[in-house]
N, C-alpha and C. Protein backbone atom coordinates (compact mmCIF):
# COMPACT_ATOMS: atom_id res chain seq x y z
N UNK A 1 0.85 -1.18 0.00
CA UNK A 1 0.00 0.00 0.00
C UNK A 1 0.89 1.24 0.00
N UNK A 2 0.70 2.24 -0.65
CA UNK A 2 1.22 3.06 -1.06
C UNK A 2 0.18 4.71 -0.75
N UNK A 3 0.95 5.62 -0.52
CA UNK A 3 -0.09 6.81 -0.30
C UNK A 3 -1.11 7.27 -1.66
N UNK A 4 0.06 7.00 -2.93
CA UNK A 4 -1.09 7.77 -4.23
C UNK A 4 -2.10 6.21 -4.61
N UNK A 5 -2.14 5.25 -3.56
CA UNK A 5 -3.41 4.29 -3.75
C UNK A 5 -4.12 4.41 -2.78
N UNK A 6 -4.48 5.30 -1.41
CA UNK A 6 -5.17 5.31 -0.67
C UNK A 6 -6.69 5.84 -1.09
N UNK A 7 -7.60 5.06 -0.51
CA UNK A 7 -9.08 5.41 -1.48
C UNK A 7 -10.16 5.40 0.11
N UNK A 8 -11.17 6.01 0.44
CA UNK A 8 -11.93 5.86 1.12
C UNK A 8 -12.48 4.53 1.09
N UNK A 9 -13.15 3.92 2.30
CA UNK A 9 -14.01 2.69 1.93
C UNK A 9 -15.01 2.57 1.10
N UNK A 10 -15.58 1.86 0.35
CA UNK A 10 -16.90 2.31 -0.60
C UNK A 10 -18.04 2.50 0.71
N UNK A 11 -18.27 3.35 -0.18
CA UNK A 11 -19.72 4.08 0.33
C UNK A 11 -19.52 5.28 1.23
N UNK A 12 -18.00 5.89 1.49
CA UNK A 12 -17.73 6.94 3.08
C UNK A 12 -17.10 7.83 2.49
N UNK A 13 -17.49 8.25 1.38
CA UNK A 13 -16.87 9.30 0.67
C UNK A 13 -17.61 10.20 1.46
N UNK A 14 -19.12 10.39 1.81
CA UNK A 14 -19.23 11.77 2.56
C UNK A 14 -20.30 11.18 3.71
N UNK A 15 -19.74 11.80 4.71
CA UNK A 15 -20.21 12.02 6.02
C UNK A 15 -21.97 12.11 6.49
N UNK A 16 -22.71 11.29 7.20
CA UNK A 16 -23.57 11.55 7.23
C UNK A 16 -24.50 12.41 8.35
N UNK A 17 -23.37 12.41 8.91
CA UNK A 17 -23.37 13.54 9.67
C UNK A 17 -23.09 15.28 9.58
N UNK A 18 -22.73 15.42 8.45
CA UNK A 18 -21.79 16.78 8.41
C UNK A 18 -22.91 17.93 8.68
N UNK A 19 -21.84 18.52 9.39
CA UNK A 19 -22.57 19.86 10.64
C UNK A 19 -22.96 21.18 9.29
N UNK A 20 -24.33 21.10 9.67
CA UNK A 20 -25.20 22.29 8.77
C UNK A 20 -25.59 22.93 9.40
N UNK A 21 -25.18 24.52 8.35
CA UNK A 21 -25.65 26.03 9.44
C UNK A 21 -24.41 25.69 10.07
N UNK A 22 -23.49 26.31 9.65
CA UNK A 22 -22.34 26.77 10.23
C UNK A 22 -21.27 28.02 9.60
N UNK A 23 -22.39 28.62 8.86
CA UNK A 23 -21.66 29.93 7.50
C UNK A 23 -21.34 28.79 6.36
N UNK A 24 -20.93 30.78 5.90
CA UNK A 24 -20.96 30.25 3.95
C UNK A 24 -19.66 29.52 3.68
N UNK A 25 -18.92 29.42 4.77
CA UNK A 25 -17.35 28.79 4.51
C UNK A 25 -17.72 27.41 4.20
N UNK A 26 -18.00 27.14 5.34
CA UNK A 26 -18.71 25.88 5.41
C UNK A 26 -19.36 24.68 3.88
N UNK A 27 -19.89 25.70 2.68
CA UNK A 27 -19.92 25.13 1.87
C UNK A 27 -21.96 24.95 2.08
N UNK A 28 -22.47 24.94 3.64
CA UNK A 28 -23.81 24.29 4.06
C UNK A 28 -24.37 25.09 4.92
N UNK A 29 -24.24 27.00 4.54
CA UNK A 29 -24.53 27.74 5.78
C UNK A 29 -25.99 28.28 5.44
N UNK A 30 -26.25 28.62 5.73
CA UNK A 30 -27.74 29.78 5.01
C UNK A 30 -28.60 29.07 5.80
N UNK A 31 -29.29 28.32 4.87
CA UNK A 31 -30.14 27.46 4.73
C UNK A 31 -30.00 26.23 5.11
N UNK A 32 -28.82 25.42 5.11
CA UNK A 32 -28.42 24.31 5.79
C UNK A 32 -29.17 23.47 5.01
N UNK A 33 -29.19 23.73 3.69
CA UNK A 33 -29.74 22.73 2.62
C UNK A 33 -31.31 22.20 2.51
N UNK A 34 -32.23 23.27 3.30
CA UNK A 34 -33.05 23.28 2.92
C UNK A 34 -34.29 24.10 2.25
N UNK A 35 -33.71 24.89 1.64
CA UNK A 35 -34.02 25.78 0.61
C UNK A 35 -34.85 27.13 1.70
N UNK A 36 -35.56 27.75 0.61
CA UNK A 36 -36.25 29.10 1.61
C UNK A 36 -37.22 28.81 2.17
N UNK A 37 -37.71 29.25 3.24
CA UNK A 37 -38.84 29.19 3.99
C UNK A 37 -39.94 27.85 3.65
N UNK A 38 -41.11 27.75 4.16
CA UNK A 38 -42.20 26.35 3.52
C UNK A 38 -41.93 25.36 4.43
N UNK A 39 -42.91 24.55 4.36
CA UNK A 39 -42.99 23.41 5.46
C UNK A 39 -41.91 22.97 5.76
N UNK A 40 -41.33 22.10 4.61
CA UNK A 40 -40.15 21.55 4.70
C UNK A 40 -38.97 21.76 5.13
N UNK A 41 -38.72 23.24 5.48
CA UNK A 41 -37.75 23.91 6.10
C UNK A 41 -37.67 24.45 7.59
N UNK A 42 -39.17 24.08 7.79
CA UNK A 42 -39.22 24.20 9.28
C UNK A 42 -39.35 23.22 10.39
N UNK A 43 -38.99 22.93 11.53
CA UNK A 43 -39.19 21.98 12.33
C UNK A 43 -40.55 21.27 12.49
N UNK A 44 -40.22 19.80 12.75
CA UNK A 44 -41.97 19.33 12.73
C UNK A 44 -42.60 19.38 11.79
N UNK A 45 -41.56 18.86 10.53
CA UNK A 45 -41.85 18.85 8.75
C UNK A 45 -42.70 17.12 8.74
N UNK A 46 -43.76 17.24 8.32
CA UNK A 46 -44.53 16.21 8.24
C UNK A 46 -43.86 14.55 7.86
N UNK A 47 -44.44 13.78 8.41
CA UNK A 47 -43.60 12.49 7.94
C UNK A 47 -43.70 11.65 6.81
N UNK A 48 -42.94 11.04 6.43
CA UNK A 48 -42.57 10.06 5.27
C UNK A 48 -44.21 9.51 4.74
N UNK A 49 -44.48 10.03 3.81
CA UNK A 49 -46.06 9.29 2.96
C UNK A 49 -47.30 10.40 3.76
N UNK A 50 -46.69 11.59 4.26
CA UNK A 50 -47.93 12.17 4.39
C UNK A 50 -48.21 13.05 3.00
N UNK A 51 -49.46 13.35 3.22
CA UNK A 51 -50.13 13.98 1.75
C UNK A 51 -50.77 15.04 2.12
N UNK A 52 -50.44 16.03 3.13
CA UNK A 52 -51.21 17.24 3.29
C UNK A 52 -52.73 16.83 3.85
N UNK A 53 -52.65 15.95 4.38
CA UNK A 53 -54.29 16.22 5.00
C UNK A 53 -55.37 15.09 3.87
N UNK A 54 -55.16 14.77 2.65
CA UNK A 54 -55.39 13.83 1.56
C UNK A 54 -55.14 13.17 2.40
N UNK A 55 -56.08 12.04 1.68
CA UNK A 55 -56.36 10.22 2.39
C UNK A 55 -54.59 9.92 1.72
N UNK A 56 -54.06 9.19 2.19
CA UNK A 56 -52.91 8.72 1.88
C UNK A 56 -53.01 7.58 0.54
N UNK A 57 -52.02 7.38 0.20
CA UNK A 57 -52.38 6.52 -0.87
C UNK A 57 -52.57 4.56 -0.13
N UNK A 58 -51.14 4.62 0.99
CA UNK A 58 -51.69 3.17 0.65
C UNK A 58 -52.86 2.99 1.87
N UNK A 59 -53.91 4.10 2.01
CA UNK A 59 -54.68 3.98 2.58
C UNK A 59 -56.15 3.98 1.60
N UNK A 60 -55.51 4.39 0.18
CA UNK A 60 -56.25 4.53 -0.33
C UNK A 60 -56.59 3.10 -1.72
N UNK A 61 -55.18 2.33 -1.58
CA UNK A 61 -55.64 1.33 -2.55
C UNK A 61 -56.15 0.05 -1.77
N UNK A 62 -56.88 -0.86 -2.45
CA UNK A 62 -57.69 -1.95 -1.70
C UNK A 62 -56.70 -2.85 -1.18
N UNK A 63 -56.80 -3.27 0.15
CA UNK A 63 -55.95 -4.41 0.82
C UNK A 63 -56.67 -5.75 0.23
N UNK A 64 -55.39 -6.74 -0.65
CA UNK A 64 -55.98 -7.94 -0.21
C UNK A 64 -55.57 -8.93 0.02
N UNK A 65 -56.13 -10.21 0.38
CA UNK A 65 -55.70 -11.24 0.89
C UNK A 65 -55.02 -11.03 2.34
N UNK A 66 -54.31 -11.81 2.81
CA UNK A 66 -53.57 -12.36 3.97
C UNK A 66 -53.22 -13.65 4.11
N UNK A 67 -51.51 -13.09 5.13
CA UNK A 67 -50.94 -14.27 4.97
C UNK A 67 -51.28 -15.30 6.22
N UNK A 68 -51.63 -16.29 6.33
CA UNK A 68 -51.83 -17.40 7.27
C UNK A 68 -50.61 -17.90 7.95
N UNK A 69 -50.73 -16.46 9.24
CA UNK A 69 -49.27 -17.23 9.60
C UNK A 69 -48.92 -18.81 10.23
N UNK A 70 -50.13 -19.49 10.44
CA UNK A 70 -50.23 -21.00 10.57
C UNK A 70 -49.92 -22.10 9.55
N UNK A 71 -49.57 -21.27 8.21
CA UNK A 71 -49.72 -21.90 7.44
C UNK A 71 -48.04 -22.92 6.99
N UNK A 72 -48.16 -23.46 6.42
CA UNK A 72 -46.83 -24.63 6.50
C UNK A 72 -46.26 -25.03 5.09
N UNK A 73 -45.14 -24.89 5.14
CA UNK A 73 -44.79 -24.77 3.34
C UNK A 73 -44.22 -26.02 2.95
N UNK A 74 -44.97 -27.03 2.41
CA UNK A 74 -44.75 -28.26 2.06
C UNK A 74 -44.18 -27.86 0.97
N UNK A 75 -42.58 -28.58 0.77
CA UNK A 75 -42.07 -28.86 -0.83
C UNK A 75 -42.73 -30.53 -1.39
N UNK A 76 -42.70 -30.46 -2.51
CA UNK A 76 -43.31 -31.52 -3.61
C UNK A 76 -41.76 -31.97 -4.29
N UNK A 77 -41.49 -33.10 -4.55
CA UNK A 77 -40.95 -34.05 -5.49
C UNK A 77 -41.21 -35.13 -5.92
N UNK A 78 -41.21 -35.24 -7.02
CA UNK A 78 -41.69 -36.40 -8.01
C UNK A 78 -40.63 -37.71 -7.90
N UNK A 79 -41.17 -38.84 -8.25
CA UNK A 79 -40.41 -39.71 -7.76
C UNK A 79 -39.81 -40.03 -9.23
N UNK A 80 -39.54 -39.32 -10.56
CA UNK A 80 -38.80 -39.37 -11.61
C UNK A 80 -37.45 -38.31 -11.20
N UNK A 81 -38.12 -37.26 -10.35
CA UNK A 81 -36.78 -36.42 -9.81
C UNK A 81 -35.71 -37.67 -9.02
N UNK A 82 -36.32 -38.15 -8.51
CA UNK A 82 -35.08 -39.35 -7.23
C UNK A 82 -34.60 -40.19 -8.08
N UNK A 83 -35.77 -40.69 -9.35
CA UNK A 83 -35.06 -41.54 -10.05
C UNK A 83 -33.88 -40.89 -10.87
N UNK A 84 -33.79 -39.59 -10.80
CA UNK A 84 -32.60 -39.07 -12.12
C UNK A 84 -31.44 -38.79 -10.99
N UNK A 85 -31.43 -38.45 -9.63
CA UNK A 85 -30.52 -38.07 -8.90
C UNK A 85 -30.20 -39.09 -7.65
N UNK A 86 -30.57 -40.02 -8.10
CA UNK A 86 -29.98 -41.41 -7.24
C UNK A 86 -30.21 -42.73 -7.57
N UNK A 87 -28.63 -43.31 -7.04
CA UNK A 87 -28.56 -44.87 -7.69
C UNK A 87 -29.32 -45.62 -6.84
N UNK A 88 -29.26 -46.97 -8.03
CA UNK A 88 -30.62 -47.81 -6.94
C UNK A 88 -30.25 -48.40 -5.58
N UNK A 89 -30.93 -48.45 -4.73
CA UNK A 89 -30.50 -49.02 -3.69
C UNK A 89 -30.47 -48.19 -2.31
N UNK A 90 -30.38 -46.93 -3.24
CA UNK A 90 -30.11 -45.50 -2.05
C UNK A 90 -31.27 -45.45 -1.16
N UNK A 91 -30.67 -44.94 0.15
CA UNK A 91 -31.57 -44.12 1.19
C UNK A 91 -32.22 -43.01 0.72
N UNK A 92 -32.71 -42.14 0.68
CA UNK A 92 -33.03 -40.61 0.54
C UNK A 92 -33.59 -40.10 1.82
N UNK A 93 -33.18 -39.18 2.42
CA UNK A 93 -33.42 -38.66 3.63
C UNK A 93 -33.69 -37.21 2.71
N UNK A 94 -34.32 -36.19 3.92
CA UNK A 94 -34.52 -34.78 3.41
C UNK A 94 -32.95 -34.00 3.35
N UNK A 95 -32.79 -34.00 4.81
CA UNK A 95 -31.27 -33.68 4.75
C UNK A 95 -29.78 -33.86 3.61
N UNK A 96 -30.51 -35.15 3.12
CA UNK A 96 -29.47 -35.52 1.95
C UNK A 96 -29.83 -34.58 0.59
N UNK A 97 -31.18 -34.49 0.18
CA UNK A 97 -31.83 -33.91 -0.81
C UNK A 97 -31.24 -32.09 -0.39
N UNK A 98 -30.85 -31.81 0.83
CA UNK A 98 -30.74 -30.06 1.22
C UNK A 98 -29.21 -30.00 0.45
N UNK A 99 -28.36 -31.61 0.52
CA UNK A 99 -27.01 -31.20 0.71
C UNK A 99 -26.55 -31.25 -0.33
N UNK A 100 -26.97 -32.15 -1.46
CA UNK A 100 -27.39 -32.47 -2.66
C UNK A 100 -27.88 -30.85 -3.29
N UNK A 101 -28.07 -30.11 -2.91
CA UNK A 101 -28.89 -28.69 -3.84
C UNK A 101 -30.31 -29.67 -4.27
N UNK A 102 -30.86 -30.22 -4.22
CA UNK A 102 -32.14 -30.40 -4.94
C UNK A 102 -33.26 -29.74 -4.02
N UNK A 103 -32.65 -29.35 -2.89
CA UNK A 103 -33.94 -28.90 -2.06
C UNK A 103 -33.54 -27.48 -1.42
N UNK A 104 -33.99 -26.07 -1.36
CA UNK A 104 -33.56 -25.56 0.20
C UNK A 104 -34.10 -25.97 1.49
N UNK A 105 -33.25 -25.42 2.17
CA UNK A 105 -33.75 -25.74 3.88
C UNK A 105 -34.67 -25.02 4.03
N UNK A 106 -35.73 -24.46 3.45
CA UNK A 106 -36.82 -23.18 4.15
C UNK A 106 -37.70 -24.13 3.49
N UNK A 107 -38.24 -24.94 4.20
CA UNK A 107 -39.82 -25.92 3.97
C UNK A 107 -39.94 -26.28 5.46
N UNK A 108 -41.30 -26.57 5.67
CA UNK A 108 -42.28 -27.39 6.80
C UNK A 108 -41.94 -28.79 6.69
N UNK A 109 -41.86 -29.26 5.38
CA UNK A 109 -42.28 -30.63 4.92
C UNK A 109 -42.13 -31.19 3.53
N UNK A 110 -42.30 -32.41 3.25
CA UNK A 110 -41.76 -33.14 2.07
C UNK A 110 -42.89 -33.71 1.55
N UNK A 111 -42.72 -33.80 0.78
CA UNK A 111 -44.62 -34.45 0.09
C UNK A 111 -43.31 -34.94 -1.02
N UNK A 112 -44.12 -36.52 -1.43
CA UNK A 112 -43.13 -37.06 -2.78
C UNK A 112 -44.86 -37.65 -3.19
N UNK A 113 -44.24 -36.97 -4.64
CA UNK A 113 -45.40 -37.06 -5.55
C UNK A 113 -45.45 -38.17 -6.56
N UNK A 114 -45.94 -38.78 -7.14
CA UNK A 114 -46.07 -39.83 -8.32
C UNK A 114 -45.63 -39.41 -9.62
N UNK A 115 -45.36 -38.27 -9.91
CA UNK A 115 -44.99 -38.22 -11.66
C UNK A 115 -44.15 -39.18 -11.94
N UNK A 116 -44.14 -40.12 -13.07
CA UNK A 116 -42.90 -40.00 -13.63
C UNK A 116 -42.65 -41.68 -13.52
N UNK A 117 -42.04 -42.40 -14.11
CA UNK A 117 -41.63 -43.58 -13.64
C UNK A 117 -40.27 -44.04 -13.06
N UNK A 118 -40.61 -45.16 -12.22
CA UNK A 118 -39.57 -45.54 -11.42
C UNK A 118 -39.41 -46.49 -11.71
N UNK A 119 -37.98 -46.93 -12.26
CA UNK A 119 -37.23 -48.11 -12.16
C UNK A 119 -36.43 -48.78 -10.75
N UNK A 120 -35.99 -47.84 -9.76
CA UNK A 120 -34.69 -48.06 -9.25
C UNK A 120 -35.54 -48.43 -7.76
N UNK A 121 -35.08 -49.37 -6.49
CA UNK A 121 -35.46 -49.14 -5.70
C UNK A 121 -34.81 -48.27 -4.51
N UNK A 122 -35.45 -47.88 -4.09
CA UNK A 122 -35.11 -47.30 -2.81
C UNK A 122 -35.97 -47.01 -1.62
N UNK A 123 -35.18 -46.60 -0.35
CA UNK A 123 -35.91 -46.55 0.95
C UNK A 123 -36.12 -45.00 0.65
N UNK A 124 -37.33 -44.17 1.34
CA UNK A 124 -37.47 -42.72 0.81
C UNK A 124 -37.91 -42.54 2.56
N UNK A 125 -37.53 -41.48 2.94
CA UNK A 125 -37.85 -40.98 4.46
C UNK A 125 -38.15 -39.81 4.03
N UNK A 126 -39.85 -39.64 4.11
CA UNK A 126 -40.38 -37.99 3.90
C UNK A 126 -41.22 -37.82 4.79
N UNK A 127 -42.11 -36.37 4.72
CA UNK A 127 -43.26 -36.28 5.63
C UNK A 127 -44.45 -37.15 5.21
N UNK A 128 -44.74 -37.15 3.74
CA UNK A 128 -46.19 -37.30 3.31
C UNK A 128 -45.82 -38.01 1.74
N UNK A 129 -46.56 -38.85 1.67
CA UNK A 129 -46.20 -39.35 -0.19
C UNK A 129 -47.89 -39.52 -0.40
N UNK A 130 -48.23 -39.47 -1.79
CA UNK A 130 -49.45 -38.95 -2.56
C UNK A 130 -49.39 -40.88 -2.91
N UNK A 131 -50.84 -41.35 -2.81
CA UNK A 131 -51.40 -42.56 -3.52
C UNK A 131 -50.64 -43.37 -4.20
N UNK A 132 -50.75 -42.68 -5.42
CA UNK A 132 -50.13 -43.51 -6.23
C UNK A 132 -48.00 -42.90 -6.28
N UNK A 133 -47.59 -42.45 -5.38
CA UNK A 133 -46.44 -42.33 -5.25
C UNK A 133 -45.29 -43.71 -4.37
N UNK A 134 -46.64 -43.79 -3.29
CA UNK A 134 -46.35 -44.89 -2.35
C UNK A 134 -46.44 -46.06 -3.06
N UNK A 135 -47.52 -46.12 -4.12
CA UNK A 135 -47.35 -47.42 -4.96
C UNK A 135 -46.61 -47.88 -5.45
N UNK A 136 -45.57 -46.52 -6.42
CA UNK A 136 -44.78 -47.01 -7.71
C UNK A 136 -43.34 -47.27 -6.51
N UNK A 137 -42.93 -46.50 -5.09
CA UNK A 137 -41.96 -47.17 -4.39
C UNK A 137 -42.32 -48.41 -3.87
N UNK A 138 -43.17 -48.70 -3.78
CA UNK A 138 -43.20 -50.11 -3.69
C UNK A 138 -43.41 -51.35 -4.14
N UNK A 139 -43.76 -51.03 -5.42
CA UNK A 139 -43.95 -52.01 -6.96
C UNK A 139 -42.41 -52.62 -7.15
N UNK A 140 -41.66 -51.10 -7.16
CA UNK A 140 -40.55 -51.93 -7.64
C UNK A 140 -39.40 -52.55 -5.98
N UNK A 141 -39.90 -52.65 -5.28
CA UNK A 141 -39.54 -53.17 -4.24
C UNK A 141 -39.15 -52.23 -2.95
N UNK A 142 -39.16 -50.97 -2.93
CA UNK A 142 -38.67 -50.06 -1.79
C UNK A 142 -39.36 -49.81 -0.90
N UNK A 143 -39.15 -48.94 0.55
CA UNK A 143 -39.53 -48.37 1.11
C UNK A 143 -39.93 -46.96 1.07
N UNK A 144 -41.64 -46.77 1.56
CA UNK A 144 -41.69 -45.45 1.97
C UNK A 144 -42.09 -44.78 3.22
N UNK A 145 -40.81 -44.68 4.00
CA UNK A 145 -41.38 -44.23 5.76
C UNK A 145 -41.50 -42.73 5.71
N UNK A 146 -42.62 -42.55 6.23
CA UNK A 146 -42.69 -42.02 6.90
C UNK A 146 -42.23 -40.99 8.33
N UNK A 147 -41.33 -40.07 8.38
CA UNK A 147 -40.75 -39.15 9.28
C UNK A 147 -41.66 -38.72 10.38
């Protein structure tokens, strides 16, 4: 490091503090950067989304829906997905599917769905498997437990 390479950190090129109303030397005296006289220049300047006394806007567009914060975010996989990303014989746990990238960690739960055909067997450890999902793991000889 050298002095003609010294650079501020990004983003601290200027101060967010710097002292206003302090004269014209200053560069920020007069007015202290907020122009002449009017609301905005005086103390107890109205807050962020007010509208002068007007209904506000997001008071004014229709609310809808809501979110159910009870609600539980089951991921879905098809049992042609397991068949393309594992050899026969395999376990599949959820944890393996997180570490693997085929899944993120932000779900409730595992639901394995029926698309698709299965050749390969395997043991599958999920929350929930769909009818005919539980069938085709067990046609061709595997397990499906239940977590």
């Amino acid at each position: 490091m050298e002095l003609h390479n010294l650079r501020p950190a990004e983003g601290m090129k200027h101060k967010a503090n710097f002292r206003r109303g302090r004269g014209h030397g200053s560069g920020n005296g007069k007015t202290a950067g907020y122009g002449h006289k009017g609301q905005k220049a005086r103390s107890g300047a109205p807050r962020l989304g007010f509208e002068g006394g007007q209904m506000p806007l997001y008071r004014r567009i229709p609310k809808r829906g809501f979110r159910d914060p009870n609600s539980k975010k089951i991921v879905s996989l098809n049992v042609c997905d397991l068949e393309k990303f594992y050899e026969d014989g395999a376990e599949i746990r959820p944890e393996d599917l997180i570490e693997r990238g085929i899944l993120k960690d932000t779900y409730d739960g595992l639901k394995i769905l029926g698309n698709g055909e299965l050749t390969k067997k395997f043991t599958v450890y999920a929350n929930a498997y769909s009818a005919s999902a539980k069938e085709k793991i067990e046609a061709v000889g595997g397990k499906a437990e239940v977590i």
